[in-house]
C-alpha atoms as a PDB file:
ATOM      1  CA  UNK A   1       0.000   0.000   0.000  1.00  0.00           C
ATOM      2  CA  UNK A   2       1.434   3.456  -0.924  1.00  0.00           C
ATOM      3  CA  UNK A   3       2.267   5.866   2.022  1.00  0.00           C
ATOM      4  CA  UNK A   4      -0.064   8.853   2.652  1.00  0.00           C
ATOM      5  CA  UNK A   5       0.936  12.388   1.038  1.00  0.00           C
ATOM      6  CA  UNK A   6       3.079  14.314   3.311  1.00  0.00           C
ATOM      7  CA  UNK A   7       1.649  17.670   4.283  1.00  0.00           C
ATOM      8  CA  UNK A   8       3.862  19.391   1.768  1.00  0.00           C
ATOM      9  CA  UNK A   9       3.077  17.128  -0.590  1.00  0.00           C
ATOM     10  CA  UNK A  10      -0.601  17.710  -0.090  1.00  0.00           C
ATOM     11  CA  UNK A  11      -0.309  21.510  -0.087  1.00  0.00           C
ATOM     12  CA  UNK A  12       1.203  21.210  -3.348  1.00  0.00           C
ATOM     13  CA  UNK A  13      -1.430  19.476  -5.036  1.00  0.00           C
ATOM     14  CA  UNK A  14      -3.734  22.182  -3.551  1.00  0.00           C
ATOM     15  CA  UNK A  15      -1.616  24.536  -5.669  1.00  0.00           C
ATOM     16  CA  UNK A  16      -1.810  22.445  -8.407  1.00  0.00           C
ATOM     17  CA  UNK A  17      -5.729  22.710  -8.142  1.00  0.00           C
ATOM     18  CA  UNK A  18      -6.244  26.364  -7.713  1.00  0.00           C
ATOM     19  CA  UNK A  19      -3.885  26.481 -10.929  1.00  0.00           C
ATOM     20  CA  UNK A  20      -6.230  24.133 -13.111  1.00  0.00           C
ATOM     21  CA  UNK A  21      -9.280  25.508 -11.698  1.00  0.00           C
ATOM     22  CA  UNK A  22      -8.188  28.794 -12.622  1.00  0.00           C
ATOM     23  CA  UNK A  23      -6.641  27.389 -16.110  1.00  0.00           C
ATOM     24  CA  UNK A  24     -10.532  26.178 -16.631  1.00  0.00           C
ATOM     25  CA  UNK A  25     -11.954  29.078 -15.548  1.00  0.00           C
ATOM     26  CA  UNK A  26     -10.140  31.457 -17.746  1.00  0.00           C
ATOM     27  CA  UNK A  27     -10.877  29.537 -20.325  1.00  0.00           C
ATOM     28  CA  UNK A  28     -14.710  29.283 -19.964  1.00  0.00           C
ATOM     29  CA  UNK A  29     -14.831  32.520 -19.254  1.00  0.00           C
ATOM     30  CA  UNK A  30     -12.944  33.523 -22.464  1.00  0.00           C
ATOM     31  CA  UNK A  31     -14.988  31.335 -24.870  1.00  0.00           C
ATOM     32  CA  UNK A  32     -18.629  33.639 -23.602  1.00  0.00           C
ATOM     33  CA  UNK A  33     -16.635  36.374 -25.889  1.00  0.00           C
ATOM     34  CA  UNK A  34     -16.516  34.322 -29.266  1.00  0.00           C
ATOM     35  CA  UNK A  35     -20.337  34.704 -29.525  1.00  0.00           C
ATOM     36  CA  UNK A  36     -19.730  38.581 -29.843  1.00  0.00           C
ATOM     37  CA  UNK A  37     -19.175  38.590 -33.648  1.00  0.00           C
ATOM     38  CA  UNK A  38     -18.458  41.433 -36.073  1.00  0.00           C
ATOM     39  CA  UNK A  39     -21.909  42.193 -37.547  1.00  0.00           C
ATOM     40  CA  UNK A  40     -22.004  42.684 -41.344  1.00  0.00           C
ATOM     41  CA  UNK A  41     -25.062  45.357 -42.089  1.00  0.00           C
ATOM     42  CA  UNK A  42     -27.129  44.474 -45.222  1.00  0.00           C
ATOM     43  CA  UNK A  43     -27.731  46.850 -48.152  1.00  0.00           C
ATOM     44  CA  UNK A  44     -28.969  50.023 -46.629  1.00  0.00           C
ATOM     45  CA  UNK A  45     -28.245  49.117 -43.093  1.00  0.00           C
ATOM     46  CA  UNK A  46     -26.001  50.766 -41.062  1.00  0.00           C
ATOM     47  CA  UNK A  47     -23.385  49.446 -39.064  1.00  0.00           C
ATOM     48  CA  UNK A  48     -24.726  51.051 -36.022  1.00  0.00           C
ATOM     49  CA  UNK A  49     -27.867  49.450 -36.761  1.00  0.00           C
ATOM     50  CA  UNK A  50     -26.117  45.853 -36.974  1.00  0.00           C
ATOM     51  CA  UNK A  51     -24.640  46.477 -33.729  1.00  0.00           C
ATOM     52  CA  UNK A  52     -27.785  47.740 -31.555  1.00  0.00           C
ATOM     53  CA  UNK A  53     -28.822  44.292 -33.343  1.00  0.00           C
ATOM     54  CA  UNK A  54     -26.520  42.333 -31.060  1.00  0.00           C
ATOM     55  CA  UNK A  55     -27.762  43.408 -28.124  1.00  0.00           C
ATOM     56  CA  UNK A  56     -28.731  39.944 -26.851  1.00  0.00           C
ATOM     57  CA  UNK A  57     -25.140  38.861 -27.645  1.00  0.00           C
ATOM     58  CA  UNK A  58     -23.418  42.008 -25.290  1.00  0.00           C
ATOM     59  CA  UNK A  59     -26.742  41.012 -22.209  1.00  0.00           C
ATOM     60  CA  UNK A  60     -25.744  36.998 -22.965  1.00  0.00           C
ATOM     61  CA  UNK A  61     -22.040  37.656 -22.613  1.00  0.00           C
ATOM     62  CA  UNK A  62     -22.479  40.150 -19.673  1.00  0.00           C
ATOM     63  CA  UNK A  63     -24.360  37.842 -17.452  1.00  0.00           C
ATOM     64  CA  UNK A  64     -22.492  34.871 -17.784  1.00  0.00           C
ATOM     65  CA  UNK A  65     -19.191  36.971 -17.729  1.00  0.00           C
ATOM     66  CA  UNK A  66     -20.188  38.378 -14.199  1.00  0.00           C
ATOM     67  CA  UNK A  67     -21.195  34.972 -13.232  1.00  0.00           C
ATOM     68  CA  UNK A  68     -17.952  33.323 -14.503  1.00  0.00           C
ATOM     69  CA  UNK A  69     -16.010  35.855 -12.491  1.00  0.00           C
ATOM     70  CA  UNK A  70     -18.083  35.920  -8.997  1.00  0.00           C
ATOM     71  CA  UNK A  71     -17.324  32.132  -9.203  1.00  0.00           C
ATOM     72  CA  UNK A  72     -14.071  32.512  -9.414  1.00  0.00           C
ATOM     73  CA  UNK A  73     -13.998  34.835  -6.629  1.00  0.00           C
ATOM     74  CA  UNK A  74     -16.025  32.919  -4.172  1.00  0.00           C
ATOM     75  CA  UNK A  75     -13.841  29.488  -5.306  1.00  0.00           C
ATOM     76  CA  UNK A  76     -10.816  31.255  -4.537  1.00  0.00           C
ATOM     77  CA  UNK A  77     -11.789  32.837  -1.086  1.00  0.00           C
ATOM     78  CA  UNK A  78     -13.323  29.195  -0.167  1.00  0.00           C
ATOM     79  CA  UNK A  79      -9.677  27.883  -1.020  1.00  0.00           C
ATOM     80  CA  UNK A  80      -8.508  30.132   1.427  1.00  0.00           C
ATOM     81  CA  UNK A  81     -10.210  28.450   3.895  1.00  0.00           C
ATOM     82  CA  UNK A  82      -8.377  24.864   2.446  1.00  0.00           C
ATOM     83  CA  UNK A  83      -4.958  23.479   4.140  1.00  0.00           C
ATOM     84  CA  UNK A  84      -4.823  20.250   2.341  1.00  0.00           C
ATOM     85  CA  UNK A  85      -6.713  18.169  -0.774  1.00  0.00           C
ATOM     86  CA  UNK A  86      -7.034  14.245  -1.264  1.00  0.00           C
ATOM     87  CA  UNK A  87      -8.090  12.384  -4.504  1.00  0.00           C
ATOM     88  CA  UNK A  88     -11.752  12.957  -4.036  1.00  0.00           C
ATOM     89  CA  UNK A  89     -11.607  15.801  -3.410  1.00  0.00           C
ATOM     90  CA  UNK A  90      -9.490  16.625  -6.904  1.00  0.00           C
ATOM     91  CA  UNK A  91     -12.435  14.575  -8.759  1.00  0.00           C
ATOM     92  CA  UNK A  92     -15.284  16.526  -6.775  1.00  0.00           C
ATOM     93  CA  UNK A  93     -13.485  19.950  -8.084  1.00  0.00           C
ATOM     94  CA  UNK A  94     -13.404  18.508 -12.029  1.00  0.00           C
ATOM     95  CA  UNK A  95     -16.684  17.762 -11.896  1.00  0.00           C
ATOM     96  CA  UNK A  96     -17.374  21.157 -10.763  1.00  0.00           C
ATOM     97  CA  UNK A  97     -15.266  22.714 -13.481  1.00  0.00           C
ATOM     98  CA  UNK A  98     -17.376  20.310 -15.874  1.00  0.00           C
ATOM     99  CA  UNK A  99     -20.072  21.775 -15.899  1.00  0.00           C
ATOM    100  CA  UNK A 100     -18.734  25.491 -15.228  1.00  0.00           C
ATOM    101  CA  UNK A 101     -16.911  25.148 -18.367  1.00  0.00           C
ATOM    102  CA  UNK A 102     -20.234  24.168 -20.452  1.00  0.00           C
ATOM    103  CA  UNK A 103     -21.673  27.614 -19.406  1.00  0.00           C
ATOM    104  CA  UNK A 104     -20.721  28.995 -23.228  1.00  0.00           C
ATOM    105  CA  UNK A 105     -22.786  27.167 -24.525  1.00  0.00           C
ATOM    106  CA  UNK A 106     -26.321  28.129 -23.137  1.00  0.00           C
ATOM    107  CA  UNK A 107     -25.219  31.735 -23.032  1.00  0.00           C
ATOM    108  CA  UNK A 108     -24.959  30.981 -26.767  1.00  0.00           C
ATOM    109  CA  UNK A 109     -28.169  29.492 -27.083  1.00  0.00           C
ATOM    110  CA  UNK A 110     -30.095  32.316 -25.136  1.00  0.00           C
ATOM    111  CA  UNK A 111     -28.275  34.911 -27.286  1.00  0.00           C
ATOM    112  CA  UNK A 112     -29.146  33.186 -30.508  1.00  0.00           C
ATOM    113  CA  UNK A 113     -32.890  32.583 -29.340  1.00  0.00           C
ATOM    114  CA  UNK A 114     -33.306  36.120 -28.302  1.00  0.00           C
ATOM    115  CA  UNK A 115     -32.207  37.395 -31.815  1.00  0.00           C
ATOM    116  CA  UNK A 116     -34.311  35.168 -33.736  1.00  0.00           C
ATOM    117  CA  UNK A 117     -37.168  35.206 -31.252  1.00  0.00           C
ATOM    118  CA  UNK A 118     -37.740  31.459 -31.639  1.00  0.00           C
ATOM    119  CA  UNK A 119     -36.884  28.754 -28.489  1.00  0.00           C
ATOM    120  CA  UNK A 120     -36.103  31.569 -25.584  1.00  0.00           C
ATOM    121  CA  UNK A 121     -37.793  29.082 -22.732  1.00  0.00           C
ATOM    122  CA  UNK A 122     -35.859  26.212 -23.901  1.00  0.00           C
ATOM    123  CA  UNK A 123     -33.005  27.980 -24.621  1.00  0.00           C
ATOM    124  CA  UNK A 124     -33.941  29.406 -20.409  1.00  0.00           C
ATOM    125  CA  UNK A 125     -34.230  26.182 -19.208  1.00  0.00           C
ATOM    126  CA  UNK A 126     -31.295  24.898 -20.605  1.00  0.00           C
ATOM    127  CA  UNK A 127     -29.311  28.200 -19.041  1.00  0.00           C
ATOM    128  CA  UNK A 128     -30.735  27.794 -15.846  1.00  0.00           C
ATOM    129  CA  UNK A 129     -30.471  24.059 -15.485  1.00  0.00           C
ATOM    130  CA  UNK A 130     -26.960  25.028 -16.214  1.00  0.00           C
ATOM    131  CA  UNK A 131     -26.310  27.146 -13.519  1.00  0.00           C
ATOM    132  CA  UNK A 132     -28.504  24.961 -10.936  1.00  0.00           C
ATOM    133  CA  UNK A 133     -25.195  22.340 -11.449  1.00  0.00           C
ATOM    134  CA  UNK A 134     -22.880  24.324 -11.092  1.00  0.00           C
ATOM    135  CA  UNK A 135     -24.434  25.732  -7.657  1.00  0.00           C
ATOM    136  CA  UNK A 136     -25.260  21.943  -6.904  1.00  0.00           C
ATOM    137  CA  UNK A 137     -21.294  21.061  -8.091  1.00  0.00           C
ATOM    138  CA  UNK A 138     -19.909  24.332  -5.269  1.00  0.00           C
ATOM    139  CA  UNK A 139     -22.208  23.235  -2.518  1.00  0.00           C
ATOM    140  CA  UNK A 140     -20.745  19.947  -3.284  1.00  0.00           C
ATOM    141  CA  UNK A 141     -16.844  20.814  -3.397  1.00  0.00           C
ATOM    142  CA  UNK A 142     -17.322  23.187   0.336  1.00  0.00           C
ATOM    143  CA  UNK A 143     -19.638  20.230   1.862  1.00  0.00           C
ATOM    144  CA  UNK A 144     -16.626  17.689   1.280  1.00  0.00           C
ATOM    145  CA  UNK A 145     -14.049  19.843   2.214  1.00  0.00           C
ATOM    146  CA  UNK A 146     -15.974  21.289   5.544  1.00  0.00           C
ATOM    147  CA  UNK A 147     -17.361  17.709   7.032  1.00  0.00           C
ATOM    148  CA  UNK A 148     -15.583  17.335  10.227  1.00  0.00           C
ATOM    149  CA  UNK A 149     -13.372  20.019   9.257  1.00  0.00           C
ATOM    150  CA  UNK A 150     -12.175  17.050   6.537  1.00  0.00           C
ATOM    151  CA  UNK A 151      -9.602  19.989   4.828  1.00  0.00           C
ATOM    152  CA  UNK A 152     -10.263  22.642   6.491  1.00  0.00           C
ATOM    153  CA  UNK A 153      -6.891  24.961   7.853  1.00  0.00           C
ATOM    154  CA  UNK A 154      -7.335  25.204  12.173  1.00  0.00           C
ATOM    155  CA  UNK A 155      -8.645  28.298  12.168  1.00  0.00           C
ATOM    156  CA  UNK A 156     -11.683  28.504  10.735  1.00  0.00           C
ATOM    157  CA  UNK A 157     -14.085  29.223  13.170  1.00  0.00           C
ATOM    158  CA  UNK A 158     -17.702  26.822  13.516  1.00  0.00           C
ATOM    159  CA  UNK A 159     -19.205  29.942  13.003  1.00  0.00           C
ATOM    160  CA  UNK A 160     -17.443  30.686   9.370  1.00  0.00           C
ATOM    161  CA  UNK A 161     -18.101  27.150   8.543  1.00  0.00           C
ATOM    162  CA  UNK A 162     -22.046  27.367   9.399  1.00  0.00           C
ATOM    163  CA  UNK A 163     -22.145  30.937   7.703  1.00  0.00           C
ATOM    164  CA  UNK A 164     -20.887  29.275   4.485  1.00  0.00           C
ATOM    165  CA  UNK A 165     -22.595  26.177   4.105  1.00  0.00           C
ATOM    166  CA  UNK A 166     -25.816  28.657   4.366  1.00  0.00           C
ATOM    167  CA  UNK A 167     -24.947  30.943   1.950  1.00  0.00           C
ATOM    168  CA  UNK A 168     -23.848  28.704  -0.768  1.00  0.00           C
ATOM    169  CA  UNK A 169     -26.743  26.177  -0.079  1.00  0.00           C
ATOM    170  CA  UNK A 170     -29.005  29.636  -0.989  1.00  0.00           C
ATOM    171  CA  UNK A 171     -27.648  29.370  -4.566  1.00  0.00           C
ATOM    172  CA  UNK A 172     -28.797  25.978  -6.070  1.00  0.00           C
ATOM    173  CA  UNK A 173     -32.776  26.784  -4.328  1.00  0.00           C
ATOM    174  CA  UNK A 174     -32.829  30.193  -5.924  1.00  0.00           C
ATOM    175  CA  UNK A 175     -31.259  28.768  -9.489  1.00  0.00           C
ATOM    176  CA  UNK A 176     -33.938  26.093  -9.291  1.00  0.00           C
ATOM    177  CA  UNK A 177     -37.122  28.909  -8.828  1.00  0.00           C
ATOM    178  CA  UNK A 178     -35.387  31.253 -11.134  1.00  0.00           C
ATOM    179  CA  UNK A 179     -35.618  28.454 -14.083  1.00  0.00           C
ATOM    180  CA  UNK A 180     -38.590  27.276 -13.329  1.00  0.00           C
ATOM    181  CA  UNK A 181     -39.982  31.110 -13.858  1.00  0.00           C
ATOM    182  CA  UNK A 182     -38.869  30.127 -17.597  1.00  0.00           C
ATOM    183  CA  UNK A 183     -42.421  28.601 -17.689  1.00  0.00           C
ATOM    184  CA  UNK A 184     -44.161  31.565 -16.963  1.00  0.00           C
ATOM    185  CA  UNK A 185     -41.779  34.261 -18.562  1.00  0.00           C
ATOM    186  CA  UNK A 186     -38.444  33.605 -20.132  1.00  0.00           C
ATOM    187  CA  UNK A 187     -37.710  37.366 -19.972  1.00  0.00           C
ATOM    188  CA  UNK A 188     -38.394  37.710 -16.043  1.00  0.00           C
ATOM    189  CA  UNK A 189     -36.303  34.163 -15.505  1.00  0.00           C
ATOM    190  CA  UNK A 190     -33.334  35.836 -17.747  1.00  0.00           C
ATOM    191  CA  UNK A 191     -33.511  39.160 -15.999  1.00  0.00           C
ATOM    192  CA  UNK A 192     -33.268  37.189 -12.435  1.00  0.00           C
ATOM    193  CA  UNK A 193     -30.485  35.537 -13.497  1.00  0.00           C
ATOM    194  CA  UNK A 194     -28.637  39.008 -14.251  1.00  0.00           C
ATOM    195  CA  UNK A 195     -29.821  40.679 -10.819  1.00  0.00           C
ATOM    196  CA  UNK A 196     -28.938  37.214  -9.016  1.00  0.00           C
ATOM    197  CA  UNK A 197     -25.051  37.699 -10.441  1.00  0.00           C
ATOM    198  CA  UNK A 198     -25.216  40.622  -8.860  1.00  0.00           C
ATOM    199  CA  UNK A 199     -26.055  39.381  -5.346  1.00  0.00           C
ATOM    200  CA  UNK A 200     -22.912  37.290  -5.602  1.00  0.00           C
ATOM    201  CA  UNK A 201     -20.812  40.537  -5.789  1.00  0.00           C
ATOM    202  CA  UNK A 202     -21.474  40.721  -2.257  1.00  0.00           C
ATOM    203  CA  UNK A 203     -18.815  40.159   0.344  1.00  0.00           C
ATOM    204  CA  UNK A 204     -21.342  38.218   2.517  1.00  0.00           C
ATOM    205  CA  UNK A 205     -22.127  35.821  -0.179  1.00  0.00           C
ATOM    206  CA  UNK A 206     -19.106  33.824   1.287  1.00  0.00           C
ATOM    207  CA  UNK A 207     -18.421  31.949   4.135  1.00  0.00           C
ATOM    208  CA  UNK A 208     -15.247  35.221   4.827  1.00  0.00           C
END
């Protein structure tokens, strides 16, 4: 049987992790942008006209930029909060970045279906069910690492630990009503989803 990871050896692989995670992240966040294409106005259209055109395309890539990037901020304060990793742990986190990385592509789909005015509440539903995994996929990578303090550093306080398990178990309940409001109004779901990004700007969104 193999020995256990030294400490050192386990902090490493921690770095190792933040690295990839923010590899993946960068990436994902990157690919929102390609949907943002040069517009090529018609005979007598004008290129202004083309552009105002786009406008799902800039809200599309907006949203999902902001949510991209609050992710990232919250995953890197809860690291913070990490001393050590193990192999579950490492396959929890890819599964996280799994479906964080698919995030381009319903931010394409809403885009498109706003444009073309054809498919918004699947195109909503897809979107949202999106985002309901990846708040599923964080609540999942902090309840692993927080269970009897399984990789938690010594100072994190029960009270930190109970403040973020509550906030982040807020996200996948709200993602869940906010898609299911596709049924009654794709535009009111989508518009949720923007003011909802905006929540996690908040400093108390995390556990601190």
């Amino acid at each position: 049987m193999p020995d256990e990871p030294s400490a050192r050896e386990q902090t490493s692989d921690k770095s190792r992790l933040e690295t990839f995670s923010d590899g993946v992240m960068a990436i994902a966040i990157t690919l929102l942008v390609l949907d943002v294409r040069v517009p090529h106005p018609g005979s007598g259209q004008s290129l202004g006209h083309a552009l105002a055109h786009q406008w799902p395309s800039y809200a599309a890539y907006a949203t999902s930029f902001l949510v991209i990037g609050i992710i990232w901020v919250n995953h890197h304060q809860m690291f913070k909060l990490f001393a050590k990793t193990n192999y579950p742990f490492l396959m929890v986190n890819v599964l996280f970045l799994m479906v964080l990385s698919f995030i381009p592509f319903p931010t394409a789909l809403v885009a498109d279906a706003l444009q073309v005015r054809e498919g918004l509440r699947t195109a909503t539903l897809m979107y949202g069910g999106t985002m309901f995994g990846m708040a599923v996929m964080f609540n999942v990578v902090w309840l692993y690492a927080a269970k009897d303090r399984r990789l938690l550093v010594g100072s994190v306080s029960d009270e930190a630990i109970a403040r973020g398990t509550r906030s982040y178990r807020f996200g996948p309940i709200l993602y869940l009503v906010i898609t299911l409001l596709a049924f009654l109004s794709p535009y009111l779901s989508l518009s949720l989803f923007a003011a909802f990004a905006l929540y996690w700007l908040l400093p108390s969104s995390g556990p601190g």
